[in-house]
PDB file of N, CA and C in Angstrom:
ATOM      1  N   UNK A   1      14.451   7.242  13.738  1.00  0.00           N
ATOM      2  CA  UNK A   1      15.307   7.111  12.577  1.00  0.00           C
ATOM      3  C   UNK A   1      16.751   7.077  13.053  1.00  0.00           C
ATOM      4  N   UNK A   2      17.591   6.884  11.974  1.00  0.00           N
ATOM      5  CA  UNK A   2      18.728   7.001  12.615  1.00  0.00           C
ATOM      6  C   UNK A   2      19.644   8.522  12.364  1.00  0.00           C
ATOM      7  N   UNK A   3      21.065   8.504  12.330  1.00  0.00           N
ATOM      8  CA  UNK A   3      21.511   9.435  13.132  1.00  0.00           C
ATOM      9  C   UNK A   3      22.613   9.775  11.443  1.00  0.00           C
ATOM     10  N   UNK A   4      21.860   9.536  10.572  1.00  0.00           N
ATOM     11  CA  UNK A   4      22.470   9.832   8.833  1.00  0.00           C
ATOM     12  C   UNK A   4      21.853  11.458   9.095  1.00  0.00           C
ATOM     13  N   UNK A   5      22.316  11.604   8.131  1.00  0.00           N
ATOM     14  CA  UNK A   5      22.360  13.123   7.665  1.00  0.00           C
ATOM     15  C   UNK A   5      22.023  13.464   6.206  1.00  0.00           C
ATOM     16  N   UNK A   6      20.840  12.824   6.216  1.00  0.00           N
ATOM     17  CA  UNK A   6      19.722  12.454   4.930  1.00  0.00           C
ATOM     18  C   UNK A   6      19.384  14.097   4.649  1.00  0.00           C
ATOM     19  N   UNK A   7      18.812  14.414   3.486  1.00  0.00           N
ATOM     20  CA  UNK A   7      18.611  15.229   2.364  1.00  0.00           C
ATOM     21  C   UNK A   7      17.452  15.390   3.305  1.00  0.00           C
ATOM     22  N   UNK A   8      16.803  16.979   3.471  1.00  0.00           N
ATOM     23  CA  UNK A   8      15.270  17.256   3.847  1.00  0.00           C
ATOM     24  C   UNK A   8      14.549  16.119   2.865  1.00  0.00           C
ATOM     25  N   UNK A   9      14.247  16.606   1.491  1.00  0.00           N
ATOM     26  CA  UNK A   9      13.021  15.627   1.279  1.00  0.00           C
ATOM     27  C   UNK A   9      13.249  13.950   1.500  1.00  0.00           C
ATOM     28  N   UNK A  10      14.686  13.095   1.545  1.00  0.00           N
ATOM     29  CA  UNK A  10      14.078  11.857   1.958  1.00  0.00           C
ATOM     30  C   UNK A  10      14.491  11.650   3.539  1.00  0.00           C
ATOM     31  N   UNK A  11      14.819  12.286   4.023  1.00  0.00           N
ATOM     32  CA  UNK A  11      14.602  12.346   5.342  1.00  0.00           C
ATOM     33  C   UNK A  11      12.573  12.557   5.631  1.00  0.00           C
ATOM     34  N   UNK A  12      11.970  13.438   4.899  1.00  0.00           N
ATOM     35  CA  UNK A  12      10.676  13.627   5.071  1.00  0.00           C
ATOM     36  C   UNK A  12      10.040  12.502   4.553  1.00  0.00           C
ATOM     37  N   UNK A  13      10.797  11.902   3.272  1.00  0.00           N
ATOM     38  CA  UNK A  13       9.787  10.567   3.008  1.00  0.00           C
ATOM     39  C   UNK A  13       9.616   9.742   4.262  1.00  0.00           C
ATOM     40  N   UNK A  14      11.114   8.986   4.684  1.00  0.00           N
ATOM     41  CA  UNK A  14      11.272   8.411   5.711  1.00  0.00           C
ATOM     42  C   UNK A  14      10.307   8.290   6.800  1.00  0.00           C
ATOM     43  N   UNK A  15      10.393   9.855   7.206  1.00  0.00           N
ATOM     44  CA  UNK A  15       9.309  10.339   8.305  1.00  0.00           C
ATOM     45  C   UNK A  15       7.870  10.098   7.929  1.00  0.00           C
ATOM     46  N   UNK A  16       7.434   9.856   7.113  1.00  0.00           N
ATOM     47  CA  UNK A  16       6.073  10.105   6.614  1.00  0.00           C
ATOM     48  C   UNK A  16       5.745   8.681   6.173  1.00  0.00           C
ATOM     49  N   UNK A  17       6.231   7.726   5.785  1.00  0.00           N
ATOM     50  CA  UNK A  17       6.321   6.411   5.449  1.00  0.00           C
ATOM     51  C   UNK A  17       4.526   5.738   5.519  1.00  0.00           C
ATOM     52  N   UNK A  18       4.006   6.254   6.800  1.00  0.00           N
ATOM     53  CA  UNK A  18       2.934   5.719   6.885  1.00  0.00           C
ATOM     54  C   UNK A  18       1.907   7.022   6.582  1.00  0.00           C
ATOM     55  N   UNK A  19       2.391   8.158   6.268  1.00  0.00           N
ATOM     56  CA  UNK A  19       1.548   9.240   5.773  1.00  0.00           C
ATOM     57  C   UNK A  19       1.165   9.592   4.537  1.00  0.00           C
ATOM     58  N   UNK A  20       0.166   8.751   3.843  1.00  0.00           N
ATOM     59  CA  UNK A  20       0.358   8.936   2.527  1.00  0.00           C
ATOM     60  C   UNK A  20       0.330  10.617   1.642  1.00  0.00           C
ATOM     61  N   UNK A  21      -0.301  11.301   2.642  1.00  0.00           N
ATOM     62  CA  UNK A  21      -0.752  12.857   2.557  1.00  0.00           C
ATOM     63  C   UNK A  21       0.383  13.650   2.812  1.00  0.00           C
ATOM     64  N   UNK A  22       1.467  13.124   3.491  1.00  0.00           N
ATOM     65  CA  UNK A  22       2.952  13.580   4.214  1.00  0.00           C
ATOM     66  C   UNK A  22       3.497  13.160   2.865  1.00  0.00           C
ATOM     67  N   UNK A  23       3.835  11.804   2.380  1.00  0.00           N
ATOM     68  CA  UNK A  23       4.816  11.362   1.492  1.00  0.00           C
ATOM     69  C   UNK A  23       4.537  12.150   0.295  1.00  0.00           C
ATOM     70  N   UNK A  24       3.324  12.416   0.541  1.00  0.00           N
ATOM     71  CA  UNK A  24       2.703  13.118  -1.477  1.00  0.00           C
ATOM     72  C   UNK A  24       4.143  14.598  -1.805  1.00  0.00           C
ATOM     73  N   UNK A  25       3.654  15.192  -0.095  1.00  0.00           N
ATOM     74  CA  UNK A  25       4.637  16.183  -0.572  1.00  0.00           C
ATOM     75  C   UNK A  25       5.741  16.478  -0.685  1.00  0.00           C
ATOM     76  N   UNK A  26       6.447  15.180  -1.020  1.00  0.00           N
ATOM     77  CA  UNK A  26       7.856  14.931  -0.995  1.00  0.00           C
ATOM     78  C   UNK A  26       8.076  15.156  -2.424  1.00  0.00           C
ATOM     79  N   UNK A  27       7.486  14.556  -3.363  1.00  0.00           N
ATOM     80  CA  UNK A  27       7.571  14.512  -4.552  1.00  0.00           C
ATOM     81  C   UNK A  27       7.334  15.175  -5.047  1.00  0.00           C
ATOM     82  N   UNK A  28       7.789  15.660  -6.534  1.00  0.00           N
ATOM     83  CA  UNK A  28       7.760  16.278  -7.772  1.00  0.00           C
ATOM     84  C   UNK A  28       6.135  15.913  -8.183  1.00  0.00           C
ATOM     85  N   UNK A  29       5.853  16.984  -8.685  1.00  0.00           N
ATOM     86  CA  UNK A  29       4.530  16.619  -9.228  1.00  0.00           C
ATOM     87  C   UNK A  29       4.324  15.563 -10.775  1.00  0.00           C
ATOM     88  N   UNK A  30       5.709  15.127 -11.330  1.00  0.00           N
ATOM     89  CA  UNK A  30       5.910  14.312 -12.532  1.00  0.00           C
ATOM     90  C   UNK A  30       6.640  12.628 -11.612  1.00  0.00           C
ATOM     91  N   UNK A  31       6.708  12.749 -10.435  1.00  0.00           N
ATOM     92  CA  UNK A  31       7.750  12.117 -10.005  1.00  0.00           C
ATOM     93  C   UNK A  31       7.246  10.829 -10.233  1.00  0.00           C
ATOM     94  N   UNK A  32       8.547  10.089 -10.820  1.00  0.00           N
ATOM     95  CA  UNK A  32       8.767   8.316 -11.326  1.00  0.00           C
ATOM     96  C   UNK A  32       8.793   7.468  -9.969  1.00  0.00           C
ATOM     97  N   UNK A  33       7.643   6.956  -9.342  1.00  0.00           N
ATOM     98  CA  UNK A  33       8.691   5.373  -8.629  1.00  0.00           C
ATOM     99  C   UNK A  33       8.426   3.994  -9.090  1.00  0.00           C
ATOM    100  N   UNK A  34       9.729   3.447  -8.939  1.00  0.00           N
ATOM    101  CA  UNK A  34       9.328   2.346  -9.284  1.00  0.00           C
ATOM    102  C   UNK A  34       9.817   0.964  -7.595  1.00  0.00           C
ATOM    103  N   UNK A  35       8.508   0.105  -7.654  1.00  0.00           N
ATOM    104  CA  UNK A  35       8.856  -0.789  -6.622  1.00  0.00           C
ATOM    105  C   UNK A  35       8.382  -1.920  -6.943  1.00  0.00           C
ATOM    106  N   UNK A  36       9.288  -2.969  -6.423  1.00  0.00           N
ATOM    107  CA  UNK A  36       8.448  -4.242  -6.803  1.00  0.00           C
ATOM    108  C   UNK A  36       8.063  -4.954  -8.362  1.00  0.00           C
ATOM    109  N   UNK A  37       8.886  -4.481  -9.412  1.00  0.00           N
ATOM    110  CA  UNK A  37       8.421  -4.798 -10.274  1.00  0.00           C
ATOM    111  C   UNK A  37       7.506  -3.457 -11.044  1.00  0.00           C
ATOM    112  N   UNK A  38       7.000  -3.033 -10.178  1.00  0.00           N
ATOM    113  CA  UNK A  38       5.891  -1.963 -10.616  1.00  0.00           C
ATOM    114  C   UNK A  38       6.696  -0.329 -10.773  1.00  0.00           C
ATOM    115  N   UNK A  39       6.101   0.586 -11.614  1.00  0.00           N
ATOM    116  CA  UNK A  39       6.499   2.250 -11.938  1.00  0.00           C
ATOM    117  C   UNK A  39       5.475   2.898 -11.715  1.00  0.00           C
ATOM    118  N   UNK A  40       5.016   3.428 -10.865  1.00  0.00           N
ATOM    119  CA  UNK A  40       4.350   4.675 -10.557  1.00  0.00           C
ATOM    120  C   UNK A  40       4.691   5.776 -11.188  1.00  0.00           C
ATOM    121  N   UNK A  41       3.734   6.453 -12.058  1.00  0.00           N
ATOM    122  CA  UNK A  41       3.926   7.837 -12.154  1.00  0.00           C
ATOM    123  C   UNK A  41       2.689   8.904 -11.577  1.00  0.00           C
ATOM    124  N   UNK A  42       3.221  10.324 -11.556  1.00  0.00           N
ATOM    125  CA  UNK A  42       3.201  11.238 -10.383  1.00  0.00           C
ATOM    126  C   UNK A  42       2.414  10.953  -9.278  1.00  0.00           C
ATOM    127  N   UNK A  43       1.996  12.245  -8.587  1.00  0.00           N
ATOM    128  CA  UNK A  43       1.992  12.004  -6.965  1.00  0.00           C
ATOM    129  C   UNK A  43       0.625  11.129  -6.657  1.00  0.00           C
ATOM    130  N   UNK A  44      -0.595  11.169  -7.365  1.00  0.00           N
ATOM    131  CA  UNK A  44      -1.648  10.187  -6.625  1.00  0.00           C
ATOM    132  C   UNK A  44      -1.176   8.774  -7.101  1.00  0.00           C
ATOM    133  N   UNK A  45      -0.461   8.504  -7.703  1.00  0.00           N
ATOM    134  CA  UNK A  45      -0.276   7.194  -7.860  1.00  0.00           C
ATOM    135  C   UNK A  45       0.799   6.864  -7.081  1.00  0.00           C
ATOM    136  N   UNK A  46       1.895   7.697  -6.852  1.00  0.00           N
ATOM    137  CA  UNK A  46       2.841   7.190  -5.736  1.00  0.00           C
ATOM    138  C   UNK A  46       1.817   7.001  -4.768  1.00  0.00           C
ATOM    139  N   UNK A  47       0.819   8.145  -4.235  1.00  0.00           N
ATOM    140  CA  UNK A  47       0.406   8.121  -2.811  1.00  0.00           C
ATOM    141  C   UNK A  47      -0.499   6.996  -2.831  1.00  0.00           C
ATOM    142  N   UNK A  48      -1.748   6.724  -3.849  1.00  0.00           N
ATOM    143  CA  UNK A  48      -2.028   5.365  -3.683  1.00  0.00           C
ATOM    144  C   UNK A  48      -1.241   4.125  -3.538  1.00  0.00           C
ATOM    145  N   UNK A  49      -0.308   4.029  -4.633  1.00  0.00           N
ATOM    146  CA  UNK A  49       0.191   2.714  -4.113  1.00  0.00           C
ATOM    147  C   UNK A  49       0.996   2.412  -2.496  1.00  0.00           C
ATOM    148  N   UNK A  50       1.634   3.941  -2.090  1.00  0.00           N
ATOM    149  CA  UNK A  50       2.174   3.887  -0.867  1.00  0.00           C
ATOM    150  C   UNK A  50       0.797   3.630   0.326  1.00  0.00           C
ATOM    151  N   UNK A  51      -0.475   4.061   0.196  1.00  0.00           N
ATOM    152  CA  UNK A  51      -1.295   3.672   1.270  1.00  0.00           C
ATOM    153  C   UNK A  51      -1.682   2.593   1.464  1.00  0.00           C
ATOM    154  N   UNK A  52      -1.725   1.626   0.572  1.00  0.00           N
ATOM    155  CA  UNK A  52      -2.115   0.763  -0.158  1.00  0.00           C
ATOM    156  C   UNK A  52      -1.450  -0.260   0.615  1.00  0.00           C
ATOM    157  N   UNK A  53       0.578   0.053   0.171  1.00  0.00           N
ATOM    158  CA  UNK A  53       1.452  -1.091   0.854  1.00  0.00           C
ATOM    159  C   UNK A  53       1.755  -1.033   2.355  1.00  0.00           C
ATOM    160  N   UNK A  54       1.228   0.387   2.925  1.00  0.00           N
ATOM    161  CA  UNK A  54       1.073   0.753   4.419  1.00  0.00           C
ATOM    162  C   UNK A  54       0.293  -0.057   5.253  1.00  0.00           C
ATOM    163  N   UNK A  55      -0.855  -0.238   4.548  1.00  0.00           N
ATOM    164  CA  UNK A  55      -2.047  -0.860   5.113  1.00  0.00           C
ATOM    165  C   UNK A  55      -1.875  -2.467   5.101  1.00  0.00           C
ATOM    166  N   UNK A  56      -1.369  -2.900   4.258  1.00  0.00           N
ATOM    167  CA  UNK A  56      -1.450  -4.224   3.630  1.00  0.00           C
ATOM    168  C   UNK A  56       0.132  -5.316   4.121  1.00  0.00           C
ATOM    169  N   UNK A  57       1.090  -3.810   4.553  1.00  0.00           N
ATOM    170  CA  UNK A  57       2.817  -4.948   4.942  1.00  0.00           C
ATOM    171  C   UNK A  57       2.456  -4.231   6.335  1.00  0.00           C
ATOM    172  N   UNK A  58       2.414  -2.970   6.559  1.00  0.00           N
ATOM    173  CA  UNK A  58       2.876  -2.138   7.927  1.00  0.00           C
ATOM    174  C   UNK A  58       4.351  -2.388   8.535  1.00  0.00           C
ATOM    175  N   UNK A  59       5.058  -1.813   7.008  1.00  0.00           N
ATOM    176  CA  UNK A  59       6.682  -1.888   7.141  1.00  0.00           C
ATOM    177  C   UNK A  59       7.295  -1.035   7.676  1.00  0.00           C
ATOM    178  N   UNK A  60       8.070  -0.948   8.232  1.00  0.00           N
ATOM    179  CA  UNK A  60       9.027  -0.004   8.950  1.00  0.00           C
ATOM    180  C   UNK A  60      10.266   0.344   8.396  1.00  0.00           C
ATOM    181  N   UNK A  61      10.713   1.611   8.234  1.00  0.00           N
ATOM    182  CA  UNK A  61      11.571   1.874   7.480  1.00  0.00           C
ATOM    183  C   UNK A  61      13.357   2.401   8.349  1.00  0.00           C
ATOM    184  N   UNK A  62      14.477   1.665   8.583  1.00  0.00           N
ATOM    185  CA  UNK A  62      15.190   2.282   9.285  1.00  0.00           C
ATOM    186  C   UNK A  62      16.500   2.263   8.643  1.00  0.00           C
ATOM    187  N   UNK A  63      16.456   3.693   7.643  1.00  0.00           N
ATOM    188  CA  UNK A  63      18.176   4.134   6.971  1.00  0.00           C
ATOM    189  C   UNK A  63      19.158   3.783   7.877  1.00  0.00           C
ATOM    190  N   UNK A  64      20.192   3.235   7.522  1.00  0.00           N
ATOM    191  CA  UNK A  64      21.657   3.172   8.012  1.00  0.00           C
ATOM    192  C   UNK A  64      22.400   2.724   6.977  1.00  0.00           C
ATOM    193  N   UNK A  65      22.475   3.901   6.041  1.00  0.00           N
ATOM    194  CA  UNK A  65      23.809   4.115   5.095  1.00  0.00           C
ATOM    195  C   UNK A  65      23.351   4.883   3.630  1.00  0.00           C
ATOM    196  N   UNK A  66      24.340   5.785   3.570  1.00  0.00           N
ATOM    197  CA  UNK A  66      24.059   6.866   2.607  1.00  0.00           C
ATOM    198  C   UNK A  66      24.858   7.022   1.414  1.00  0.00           C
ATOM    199  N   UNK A  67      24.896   6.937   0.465  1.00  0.00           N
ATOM    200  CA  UNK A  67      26.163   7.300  -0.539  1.00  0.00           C
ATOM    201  C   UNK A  67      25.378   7.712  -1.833  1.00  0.00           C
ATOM    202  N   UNK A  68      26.609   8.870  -2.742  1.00  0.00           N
ATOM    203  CA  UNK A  68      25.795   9.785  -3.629  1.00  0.00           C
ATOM    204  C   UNK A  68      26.776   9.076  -4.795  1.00  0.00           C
ATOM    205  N   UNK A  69      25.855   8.872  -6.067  1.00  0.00           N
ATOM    206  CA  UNK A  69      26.103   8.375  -6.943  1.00  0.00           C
ATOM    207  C   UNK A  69      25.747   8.540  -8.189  1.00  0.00           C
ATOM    208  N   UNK A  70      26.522   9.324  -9.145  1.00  0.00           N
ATOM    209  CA  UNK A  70      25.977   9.615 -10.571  1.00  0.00           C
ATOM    210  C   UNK A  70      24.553  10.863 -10.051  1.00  0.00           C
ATOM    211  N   UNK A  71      24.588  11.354  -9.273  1.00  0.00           N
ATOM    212  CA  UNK A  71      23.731  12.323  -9.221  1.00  0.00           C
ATOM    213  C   UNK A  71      22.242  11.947  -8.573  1.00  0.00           C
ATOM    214  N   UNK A  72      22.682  10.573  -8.266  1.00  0.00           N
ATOM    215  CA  UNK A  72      21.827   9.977  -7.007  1.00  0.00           C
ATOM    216  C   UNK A  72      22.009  10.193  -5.912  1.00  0.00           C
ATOM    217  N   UNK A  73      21.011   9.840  -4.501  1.00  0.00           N
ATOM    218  CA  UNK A  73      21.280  10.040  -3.453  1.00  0.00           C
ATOM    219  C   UNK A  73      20.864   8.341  -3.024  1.00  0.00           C
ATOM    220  N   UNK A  74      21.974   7.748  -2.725  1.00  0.00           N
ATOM    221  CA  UNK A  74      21.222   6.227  -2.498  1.00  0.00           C
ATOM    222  C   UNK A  74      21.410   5.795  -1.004  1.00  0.00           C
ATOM    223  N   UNK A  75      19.961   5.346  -0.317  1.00  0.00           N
ATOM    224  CA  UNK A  75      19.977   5.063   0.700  1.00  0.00           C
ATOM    225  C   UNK A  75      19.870   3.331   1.171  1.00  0.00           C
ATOM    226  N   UNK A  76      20.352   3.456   2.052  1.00  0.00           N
ATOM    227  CA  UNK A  76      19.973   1.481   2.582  1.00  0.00           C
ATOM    228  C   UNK A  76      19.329   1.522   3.901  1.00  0.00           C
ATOM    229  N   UNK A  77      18.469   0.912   3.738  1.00  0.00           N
ATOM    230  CA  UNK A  77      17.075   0.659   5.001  1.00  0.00           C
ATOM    231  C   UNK A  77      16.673  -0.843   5.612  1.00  0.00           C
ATOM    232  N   UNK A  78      17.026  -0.850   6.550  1.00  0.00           N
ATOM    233  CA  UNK A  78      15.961  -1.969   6.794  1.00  0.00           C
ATOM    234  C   UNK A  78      15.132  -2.075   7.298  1.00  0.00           C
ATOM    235  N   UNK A  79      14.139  -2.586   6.322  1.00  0.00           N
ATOM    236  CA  UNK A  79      12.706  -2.788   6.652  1.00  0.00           C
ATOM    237  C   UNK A  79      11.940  -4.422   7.436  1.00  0.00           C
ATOM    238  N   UNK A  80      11.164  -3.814   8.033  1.00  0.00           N
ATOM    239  CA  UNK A  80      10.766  -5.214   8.980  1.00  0.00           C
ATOM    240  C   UNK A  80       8.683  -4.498   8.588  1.00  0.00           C
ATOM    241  N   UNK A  81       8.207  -5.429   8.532  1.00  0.00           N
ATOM    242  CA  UNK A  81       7.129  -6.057   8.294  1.00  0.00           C
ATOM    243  C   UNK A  81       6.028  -7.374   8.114  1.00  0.00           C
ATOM    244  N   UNK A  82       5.108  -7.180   7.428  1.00  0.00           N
ATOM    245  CA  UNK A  82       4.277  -8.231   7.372  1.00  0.00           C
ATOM    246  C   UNK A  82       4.223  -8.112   6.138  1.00  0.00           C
ATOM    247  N   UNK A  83       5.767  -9.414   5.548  1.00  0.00           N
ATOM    248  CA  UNK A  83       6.074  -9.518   4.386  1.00  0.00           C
ATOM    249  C   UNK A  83       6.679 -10.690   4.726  1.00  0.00           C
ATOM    250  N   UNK A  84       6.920 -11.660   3.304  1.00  0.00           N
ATOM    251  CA  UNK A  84       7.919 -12.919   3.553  1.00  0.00           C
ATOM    252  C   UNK A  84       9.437 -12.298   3.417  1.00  0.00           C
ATOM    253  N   UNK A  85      10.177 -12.899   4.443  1.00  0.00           N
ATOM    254  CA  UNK A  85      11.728 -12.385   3.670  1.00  0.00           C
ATOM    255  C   UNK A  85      11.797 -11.330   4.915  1.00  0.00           C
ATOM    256  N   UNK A  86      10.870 -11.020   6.091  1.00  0.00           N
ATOM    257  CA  UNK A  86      11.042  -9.405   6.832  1.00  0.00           C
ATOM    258  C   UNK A  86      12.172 -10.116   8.075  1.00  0.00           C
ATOM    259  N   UNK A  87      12.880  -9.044   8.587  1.00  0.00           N
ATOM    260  CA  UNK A  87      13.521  -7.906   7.808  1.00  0.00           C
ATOM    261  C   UNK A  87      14.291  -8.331   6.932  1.00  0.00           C
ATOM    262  N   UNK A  88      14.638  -7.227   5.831  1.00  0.00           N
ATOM    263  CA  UNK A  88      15.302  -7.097   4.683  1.00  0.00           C
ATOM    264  C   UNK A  88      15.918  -5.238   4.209  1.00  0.00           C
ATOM    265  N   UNK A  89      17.121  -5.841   3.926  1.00  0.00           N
ATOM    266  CA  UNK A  89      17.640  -4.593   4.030  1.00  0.00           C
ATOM    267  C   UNK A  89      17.438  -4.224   2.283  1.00  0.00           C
ATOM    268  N   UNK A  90      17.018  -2.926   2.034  1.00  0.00           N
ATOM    269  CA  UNK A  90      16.465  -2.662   0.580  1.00  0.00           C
ATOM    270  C   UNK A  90      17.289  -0.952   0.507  1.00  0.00           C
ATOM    271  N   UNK A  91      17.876  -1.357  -0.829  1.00  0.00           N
ATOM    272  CA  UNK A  91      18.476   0.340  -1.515  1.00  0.00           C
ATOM    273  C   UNK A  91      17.261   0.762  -2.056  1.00  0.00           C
ATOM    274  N   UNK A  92      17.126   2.416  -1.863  1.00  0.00           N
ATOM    275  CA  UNK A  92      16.163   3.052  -2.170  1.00  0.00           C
ATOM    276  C   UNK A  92      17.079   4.798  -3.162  1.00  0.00           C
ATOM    277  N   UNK A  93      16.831   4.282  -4.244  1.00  0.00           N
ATOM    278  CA  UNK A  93      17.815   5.056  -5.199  1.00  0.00           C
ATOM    279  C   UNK A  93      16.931   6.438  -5.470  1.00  0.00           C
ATOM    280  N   UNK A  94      17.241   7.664  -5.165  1.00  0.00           N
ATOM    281  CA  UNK A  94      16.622   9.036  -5.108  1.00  0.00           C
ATOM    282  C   UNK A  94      16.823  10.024  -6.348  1.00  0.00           C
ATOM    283  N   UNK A  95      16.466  10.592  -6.813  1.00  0.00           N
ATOM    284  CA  UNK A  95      17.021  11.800  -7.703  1.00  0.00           C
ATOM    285  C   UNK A  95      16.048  12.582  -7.340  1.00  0.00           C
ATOM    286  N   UNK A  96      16.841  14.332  -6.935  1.00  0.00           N
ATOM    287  CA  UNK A  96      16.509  15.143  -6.030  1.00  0.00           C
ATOM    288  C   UNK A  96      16.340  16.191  -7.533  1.00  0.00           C
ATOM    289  N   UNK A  97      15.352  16.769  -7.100  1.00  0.00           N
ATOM    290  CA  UNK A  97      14.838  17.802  -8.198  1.00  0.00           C
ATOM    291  C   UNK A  97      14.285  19.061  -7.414  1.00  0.00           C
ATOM    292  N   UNK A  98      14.721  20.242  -7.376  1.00  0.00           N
ATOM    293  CA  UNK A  98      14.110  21.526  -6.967  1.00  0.00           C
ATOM    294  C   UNK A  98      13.513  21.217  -5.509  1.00  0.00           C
ATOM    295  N   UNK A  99      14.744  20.694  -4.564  1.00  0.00           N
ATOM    296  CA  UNK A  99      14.314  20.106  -3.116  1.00  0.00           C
ATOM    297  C   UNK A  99      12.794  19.198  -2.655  1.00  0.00           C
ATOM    298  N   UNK A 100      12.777  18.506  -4.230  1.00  0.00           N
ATOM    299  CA  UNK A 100      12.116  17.500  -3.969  1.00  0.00           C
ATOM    300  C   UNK A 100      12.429  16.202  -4.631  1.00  0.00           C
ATOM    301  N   UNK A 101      11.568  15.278  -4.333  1.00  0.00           N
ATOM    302  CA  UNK A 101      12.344  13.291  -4.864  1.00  0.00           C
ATOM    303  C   UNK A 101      11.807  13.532  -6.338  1.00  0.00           C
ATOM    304  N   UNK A 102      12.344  13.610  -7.420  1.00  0.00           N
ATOM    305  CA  UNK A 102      12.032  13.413  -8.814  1.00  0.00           C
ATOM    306  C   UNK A 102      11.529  12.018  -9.209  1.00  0.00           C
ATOM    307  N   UNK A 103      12.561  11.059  -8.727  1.00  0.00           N
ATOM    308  CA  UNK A 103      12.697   9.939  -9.006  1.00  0.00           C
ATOM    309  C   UNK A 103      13.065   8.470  -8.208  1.00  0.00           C
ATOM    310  N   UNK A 104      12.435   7.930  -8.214  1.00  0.00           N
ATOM    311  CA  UNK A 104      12.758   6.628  -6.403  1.00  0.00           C
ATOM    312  C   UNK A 104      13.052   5.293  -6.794  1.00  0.00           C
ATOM    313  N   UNK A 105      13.711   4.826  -6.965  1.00  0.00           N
ATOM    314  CA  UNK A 105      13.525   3.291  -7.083  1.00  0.00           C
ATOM    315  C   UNK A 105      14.145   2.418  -6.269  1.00  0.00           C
ATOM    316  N   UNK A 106      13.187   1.753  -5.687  1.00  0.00           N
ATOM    317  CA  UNK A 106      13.374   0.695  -4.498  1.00  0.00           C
ATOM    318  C   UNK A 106      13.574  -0.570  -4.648  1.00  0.00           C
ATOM    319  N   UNK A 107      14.840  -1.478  -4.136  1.00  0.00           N
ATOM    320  CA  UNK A 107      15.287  -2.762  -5.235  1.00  0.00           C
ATOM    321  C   UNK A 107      15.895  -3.335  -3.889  1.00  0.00           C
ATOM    322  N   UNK A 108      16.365  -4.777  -4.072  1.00  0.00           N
ATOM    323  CA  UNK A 108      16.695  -5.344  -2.956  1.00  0.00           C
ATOM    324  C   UNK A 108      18.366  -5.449  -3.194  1.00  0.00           C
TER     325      UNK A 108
END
């Protein structure tokens, strides 16, 4: 990863990216994501759809740039995979709840 000074829990998403059992416990047990068009709500549906896009892109996730906004924590990543368009650098918008991700939404 790189050398940001990311929040424990999305520093742990980060880390866990390909752990769907790791990423679960990042989240709020109500926690919203939305990617792709699509909204996940709480943790087996984040963790399915995250094993799901693990298996199926095998994207790589590498933060370089951080800024807090309206009570967000918004990160920029670029991701390289087995996707059209790879690499692509994607904001990944956070809301941090009781030192965990409440809320995620991932947009280009």
């Amino acid at each position: 990863m790189s050398n940001l000074n990311l929040p424990e829990p999305i520093a742990a998403y980060f880390a866990a990216e390909h752990k769907p059992e790791a990423l679960a416990h990042c989240f709020t047990s109500r926690a919203v994501m939305k990617d792709d068009g699509h909204t996940y709500t709480g943790v087996d549906a984040i963790k399915a759809f995250m094993a799901e896009a693990s298996a199926k892109y095998s994207a790589t996730s590498m933060p370089f740039a951080l800024a807090r906004e309206d009570g967000f924590q918004i990160v920029r990543a670029k991701v390289t995979g087995n996707f059209p368009s790879s690499p692509i650098d994607l904001s990944y918008r956070f809301r941090l709840e009781r030192g965990l991700i409440a809320t995620l939404e991932i947009t280009v």
